[in-house]
Protein backbone atom coordinates (compact mmCIF):
# COMPACT_ATOMS: atom_id res chain seq x y z
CA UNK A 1 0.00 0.00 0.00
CA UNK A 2 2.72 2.54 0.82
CA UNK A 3 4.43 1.67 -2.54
CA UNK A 4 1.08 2.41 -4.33
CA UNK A 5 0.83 5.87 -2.67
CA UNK A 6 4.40 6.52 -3.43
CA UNK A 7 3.61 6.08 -7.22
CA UNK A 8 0.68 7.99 -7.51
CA UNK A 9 1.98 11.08 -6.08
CA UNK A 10 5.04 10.89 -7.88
CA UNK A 11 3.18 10.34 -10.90
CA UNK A 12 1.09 13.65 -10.20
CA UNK A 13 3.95 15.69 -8.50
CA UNK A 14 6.11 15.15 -12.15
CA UNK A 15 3.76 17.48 -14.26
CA UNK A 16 0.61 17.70 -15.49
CA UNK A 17 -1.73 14.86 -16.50
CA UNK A 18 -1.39 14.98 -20.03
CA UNK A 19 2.49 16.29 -19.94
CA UNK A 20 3.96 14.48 -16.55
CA UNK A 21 7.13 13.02 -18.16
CA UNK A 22 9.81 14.33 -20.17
CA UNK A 23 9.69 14.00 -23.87
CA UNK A 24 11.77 11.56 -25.38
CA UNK A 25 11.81 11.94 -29.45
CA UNK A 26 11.03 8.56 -31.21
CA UNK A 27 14.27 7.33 -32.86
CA UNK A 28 13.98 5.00 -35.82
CA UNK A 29 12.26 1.56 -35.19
CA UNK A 30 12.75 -0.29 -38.57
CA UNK A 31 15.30 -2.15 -36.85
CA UNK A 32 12.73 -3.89 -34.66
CA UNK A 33 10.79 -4.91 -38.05
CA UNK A 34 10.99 -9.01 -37.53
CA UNK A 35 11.76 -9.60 -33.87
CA UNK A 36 9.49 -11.90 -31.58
CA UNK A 37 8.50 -10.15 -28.59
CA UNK A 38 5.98 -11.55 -26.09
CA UNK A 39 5.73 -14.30 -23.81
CA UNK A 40 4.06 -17.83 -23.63
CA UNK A 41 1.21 -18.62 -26.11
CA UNK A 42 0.94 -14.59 -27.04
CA UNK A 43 4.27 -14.12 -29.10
CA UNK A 44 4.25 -12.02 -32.01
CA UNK A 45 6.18 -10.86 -34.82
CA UNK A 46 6.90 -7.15 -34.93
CA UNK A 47 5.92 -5.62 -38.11
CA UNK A 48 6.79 -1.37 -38.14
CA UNK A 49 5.92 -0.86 -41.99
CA UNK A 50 2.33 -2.69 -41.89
CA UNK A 51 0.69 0.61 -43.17
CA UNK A 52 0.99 1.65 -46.55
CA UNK A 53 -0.44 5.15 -46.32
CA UNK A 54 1.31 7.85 -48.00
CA UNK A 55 2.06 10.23 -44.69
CA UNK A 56 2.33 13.40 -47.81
CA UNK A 57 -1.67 12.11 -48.60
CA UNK A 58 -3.07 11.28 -45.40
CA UNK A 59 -0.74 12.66 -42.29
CA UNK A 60 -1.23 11.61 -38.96
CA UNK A 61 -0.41 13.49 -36.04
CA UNK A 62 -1.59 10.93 -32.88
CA UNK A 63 -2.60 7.72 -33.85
CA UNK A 64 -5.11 7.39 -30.42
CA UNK A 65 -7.21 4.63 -30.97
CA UNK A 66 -8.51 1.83 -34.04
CA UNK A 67 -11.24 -0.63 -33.98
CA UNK A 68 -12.38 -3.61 -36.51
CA UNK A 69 -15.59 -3.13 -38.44
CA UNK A 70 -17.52 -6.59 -39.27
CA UNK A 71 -16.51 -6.08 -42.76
CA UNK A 72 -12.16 -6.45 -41.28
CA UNK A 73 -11.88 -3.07 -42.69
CA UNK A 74 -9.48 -1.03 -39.64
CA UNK A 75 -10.61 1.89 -38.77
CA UNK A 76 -8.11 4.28 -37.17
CA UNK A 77 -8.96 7.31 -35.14
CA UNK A 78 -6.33 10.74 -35.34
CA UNK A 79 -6.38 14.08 -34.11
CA UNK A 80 -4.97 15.29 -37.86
CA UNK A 81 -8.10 17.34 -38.50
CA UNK A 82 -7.14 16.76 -42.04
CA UNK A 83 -7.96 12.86 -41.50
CA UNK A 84 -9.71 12.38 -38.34
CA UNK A 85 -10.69 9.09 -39.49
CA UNK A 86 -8.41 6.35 -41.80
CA UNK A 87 -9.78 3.14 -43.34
CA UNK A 88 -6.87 0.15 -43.97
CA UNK A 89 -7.71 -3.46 -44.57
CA UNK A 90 -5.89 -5.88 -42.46
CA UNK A 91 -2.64 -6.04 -45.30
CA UNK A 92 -2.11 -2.22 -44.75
CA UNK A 93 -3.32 -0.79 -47.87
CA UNK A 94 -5.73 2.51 -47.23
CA UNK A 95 -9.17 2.82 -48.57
CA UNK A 96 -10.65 5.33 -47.09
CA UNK A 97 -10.79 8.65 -45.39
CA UNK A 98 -12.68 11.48 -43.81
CA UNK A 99 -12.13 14.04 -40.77
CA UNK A 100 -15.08 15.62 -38.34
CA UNK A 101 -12.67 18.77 -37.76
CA UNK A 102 -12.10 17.66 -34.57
CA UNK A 103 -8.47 18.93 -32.95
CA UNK A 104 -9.16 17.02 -30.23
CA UNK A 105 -10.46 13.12 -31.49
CA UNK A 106 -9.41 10.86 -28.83
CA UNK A 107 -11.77 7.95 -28.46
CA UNK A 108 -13.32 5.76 -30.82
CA UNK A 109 -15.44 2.95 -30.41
CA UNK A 110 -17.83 0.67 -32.24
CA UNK A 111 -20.96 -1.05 -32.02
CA UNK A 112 -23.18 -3.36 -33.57
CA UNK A 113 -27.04 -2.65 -32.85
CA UNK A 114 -30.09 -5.57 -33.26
CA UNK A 115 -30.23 -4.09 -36.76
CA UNK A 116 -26.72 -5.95 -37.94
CA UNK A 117 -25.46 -1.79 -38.49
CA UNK A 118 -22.95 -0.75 -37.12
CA UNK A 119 -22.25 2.98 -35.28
CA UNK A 120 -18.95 4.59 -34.10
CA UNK A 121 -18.71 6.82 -30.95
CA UNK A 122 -15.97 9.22 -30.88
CA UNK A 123 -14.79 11.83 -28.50
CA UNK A 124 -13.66 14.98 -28.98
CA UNK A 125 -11.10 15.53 -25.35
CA UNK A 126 -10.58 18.73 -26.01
CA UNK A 127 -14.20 20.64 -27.22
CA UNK A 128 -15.85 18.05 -24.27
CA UNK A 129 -18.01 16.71 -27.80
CA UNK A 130 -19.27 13.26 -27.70
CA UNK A 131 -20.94 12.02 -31.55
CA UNK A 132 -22.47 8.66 -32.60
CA UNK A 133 -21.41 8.31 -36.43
CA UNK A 134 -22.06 5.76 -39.16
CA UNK A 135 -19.24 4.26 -40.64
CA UNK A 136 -18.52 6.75 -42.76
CA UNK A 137 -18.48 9.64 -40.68
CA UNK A 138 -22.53 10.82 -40.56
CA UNK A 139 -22.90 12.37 -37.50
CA UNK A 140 -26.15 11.16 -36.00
CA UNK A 141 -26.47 12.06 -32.19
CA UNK A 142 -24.39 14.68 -30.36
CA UNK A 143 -24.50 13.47 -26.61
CA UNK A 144 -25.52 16.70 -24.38
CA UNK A 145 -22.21 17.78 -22.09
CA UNK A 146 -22.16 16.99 -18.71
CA UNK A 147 -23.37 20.50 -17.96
CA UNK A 148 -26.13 20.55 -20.39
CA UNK A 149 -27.71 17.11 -19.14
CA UNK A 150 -26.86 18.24 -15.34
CA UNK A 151 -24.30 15.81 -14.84
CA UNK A 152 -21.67 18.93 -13.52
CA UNK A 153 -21.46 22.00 -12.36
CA UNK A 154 -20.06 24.64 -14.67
CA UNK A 155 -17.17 24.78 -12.47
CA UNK A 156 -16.27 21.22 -12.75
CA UNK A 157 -14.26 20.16 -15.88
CA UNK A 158 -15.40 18.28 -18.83
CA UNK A 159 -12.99 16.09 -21.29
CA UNK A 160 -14.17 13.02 -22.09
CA UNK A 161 -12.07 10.26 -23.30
CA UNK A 162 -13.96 7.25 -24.31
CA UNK A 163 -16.98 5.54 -24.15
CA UNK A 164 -18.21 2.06 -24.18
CA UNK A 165 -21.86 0.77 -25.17
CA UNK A 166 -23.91 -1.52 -22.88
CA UNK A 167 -26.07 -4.35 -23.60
CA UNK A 168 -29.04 -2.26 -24.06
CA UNK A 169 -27.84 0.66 -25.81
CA UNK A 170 -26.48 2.75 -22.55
CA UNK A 171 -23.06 4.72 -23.41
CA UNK A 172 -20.69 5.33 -20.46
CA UNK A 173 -18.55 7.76 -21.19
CA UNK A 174 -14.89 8.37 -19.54
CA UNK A 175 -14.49 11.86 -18.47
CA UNK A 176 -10.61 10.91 -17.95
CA UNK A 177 -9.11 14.32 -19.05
CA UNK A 178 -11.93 16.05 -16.80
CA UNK A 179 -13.61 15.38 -13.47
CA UNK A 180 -13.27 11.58 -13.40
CA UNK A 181 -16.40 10.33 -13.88
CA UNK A 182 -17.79 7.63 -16.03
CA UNK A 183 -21.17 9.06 -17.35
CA UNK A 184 -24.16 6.85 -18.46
CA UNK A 185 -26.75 8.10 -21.08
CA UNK A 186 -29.13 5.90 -22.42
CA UNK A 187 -29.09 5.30 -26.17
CA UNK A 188 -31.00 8.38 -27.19
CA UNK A 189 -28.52 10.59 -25.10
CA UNK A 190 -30.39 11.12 -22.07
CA UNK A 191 -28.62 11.75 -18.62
CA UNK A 192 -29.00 8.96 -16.63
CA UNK A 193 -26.05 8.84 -13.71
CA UNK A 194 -22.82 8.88 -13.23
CA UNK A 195 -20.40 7.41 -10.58
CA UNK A 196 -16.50 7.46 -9.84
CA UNK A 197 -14.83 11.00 -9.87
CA UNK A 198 -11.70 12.27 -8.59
CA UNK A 199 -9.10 10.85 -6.20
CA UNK A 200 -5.64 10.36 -5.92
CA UNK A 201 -5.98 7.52 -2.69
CA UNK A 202 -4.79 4.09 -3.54
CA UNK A 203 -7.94 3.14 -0.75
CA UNK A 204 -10.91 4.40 -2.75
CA UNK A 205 -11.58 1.77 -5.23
CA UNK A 206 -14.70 3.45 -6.11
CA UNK A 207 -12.52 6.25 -7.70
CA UNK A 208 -10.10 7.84 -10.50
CA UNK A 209 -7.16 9.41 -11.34
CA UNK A 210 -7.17 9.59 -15.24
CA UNK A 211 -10.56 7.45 -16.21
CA UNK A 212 -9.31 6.77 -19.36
CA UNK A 213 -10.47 4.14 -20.95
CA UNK A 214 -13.87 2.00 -20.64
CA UNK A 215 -15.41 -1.04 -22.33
CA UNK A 216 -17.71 -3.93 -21.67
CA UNK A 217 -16.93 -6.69 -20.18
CA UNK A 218 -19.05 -9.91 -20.90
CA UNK A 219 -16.98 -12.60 -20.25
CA UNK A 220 -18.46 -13.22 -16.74
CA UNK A 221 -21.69 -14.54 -15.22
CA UNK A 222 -22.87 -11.10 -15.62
CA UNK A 223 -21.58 -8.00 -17.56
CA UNK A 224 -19.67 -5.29 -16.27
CA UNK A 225 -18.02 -1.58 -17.15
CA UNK A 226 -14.15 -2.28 -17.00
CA UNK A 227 -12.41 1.49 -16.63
CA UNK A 228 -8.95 2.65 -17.06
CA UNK A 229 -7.67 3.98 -13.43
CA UNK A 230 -4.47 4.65 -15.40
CA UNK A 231 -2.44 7.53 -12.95
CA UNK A 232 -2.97 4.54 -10.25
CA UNK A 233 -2.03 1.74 -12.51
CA UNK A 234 -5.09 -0.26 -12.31
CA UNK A 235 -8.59 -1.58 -14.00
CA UNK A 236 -11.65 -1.31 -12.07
CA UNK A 237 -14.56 -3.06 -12.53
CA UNK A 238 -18.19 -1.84 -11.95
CA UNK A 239 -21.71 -3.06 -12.80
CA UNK A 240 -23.84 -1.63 -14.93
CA UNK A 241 -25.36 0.57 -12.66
CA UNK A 242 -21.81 1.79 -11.08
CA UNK A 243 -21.30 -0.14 -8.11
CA UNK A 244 -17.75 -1.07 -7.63
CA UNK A 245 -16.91 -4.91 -7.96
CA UNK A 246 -13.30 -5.38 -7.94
CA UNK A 247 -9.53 -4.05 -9.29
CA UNK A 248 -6.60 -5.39 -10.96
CA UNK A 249 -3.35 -3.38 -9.71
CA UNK A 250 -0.43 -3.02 -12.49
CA UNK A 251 2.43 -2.01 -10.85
CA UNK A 252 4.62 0.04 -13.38
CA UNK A 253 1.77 -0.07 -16.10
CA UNK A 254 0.19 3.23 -16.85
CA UNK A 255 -2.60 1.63 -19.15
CA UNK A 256 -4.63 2.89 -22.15
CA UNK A 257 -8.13 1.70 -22.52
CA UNK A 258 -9.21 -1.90 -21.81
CA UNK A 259 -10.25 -3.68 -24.95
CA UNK A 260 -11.74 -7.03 -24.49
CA UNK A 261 -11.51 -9.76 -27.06
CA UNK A 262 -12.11 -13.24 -26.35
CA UNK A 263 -11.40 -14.60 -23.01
CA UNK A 264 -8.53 -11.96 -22.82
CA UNK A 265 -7.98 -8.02 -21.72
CA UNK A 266 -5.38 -6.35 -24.00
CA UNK A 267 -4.15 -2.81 -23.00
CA UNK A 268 -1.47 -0.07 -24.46
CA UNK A 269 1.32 0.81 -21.65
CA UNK A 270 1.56 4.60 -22.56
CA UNK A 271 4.02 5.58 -20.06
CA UNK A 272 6.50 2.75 -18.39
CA UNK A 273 8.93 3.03 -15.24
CA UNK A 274 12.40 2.50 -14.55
CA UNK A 275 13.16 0.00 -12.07
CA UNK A 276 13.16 1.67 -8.71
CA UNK A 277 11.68 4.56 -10.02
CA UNK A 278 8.16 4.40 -10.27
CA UNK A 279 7.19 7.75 -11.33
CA UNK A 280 5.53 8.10 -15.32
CA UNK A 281 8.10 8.43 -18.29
CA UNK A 282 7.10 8.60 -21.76
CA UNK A 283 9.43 6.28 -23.99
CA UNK A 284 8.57 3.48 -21.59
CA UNK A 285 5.54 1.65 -23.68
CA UNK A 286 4.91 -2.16 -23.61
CA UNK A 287 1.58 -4.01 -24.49
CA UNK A 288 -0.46 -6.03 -21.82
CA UNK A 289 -2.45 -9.66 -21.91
CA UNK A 290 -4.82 -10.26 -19.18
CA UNK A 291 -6.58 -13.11 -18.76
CA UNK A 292 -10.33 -13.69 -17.53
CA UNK A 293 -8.49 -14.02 -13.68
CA UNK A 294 -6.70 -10.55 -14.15
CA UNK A 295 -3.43 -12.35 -14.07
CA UNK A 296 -0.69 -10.80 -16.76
CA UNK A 297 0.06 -13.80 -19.27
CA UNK A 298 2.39 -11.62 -21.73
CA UNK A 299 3.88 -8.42 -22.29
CA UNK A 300 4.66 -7.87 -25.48
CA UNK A 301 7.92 -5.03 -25.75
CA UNK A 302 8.24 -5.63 -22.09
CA UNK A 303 9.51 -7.67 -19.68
CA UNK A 304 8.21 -11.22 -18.70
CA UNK A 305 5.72 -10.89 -16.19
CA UNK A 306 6.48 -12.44 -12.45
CA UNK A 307 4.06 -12.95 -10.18
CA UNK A 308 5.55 -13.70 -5.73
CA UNK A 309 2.59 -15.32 -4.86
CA UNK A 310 -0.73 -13.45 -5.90
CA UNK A 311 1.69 -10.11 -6.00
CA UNK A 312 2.58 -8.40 -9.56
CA UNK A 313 6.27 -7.55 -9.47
CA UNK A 314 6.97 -3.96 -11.11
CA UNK A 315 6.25 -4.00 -15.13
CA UNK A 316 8.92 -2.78 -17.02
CA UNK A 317 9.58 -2.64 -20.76
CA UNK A 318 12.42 -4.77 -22.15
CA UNK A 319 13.19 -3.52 -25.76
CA UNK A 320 12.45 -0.25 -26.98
CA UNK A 321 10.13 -1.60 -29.74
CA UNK A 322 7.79 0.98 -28.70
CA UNK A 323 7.42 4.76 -27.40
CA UNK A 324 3.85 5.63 -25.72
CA UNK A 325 1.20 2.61 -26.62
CA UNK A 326 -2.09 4.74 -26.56
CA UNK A 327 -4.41 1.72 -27.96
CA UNK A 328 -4.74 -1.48 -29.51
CA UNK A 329 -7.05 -3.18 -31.98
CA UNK A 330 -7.22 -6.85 -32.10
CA UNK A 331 -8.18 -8.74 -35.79
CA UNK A 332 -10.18 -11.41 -36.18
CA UNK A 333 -6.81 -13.71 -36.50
CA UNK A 334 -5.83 -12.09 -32.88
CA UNK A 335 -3.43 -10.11 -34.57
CA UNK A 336 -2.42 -7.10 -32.86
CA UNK A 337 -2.22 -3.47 -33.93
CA UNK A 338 -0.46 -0.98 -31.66
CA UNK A 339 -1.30 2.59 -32.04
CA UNK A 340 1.25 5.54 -30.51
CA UNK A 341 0.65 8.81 -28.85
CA UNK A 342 3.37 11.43 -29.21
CA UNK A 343 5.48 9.05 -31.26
CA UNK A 344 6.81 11.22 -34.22
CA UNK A 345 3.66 10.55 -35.95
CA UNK A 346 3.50 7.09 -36.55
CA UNK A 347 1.45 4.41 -38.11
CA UNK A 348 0.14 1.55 -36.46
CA UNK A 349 2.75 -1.33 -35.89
CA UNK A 350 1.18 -4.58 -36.41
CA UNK A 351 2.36 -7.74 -34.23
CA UNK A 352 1.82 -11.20 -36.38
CA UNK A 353 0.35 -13.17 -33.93
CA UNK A 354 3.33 -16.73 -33.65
């Protein structure tokens, strides 16, 4: 417990949120194209040139977040607000594109209603926008912001992150640039509630620092909301009405968004430590592998896992394969693709799944 305190507030006390570490420049990774990394049955083959985008055509500054449409087709979320959105089959090539303006696009994700169609959700961190689009960028519902609906006070900050979709149509949204809070509307974007908000203790489970991921989790009895605690290293899972359940602690890991796929949880380290220093440096990504039990079964670009007893040791990366991991998308083959923040404007590496 102590240790856990000790990294949170030297994870706050080294800057701001967004900024907290100093900024390493991305050197050249093509020398990493080919190497295994990984650990156990989730080894993969690294693979730095998968996209074959002309960066002159279609720039990208952050690469936050990509999903898989039902079709395979990738779809790749940037804050370029000359691409917002980029469209790659699984072998790299682009074919498509469009952009929503938005300065600020940070969270995408999709979802499949009774109809078969399919709907993206992406947020806007910076304007506090939250828009339900069809694949090809229609925008049809704006989400009210949380002081509209009643959900804040004016005084209380608003930057949502990310949002997941429950089983009958309810979005949660992850304020996790904001106030903390994961918001529920129901599907025609009416306030419901909200629970979580803002705390740096390592005792309140019920609570954030940096809320920023979320996504369903239905590989239980019973489905939950699985949110990013990421400032205290840590998943936290709640029902669907917000009551806490239970936590998985990371020690070292300061995780991107959960994304669920099969029986397994796969997160983006964006910032890593050093060993015996536990504070938040950019340079330091990795990729994690849960599995239904919240026990780490690979790290791919990090180092193997080691459990003393029930007890995580610290993660830590081992090669340099990556910079700051800010999602992943997992294929239908379980291929992964890793997208960076802050990473000299990268594409998406692809790992072969071995």
């Amino acid at each position: 417990m102590q240790r856990r305190k000790f990294i949170i507030k030297t994870a706050l006390t080294a800057g701001s949120i967004l900024t907290s570490a100093p900024y390493i420049r991305a050197a050249s990774k093509t020398s990493f194209d080919g190497t295994i990394i990984g650990h156990g049955e989730h080894r993969y083959r690294v693979d730095t040139l998968w996209s074959l985008a002309d960066p002159e055509k279609t720039p990208v500054k952050d690469c936050h977040e990509m999903v898989q449409a039902a079709d395979g087709h990738l779809i790749l979320l940037t804050n370029h607000k000359q691409n917002n959105v980029l469209v790659f089959g699984t072998d790299g090539k682009l074919v498509d594109a469009w952009t929503l303006n938005f300065g600020g696009a940070h969270g995408l994700s999709i979802h499949s209603e009774a109809s078969g169609k399919q709907f993206l959700y992406i947020t806007d961190a910076g304007a506090g926008k939250v828009v339900k689009t069809t694949l090809n960028g229609e925008v049809i519902l704006e989400l009210p912001s949380a002081f509209d609906c009643g959900a804040y006070k004016k005084s209380q900050p608003y930057h949502p992150t990310e949002t997941a979709i429950g089983p009958t149509g309810d979005i949660y949204v992850a304020d996790g640039y904001g106030s903390q809070y994961i918001l529920r509307f129901d599907k025609t974007g009416k306030f419901i509630s909200k629970f979580g908000g803002k705390s740096t203790q390592a005792t309140n489970k019920d609570k954030f620092m940096q809320a920023h991921g979320v996504a369903l989790d239905t590989r239980g009895a019973e489905p939950l909301i699985v949110c990013t605690a990421r400032i205290k290293n840590e998943f936290k899972w709640f029902t669907l009405d917000g009551k806490f359940s239970h936590s998985v602690y990371l020690p070292g890991a300061y995780v991107s968004r959960p994304v669920i796929a099969g029986d397994y949880l796969y997160s983006g380290v964006c910032f890593g430590s050093y060993q015996y220093d536990y504070r938040m440096y950019q340079g330091r990504g990795f990729v994690t592998i849960l599995d239904k039990d919240g026990m780490i079964v690979s790290a791919p670009g990090g180092k193997q896992p080691v459990y003393a007893g029930k007890d995580l040791t610290v993660l830590l990366q081992d090669q340099a394969v990556f910079n700051n991991c800010h999602d992943v998308c997992i294929d239908t083959d379980r291929n992964i693709y890793v997208c960076q923040w802050a990473s000299d404007r990268v594409y998406p590496y692809k790992l072969h799944r071995v």
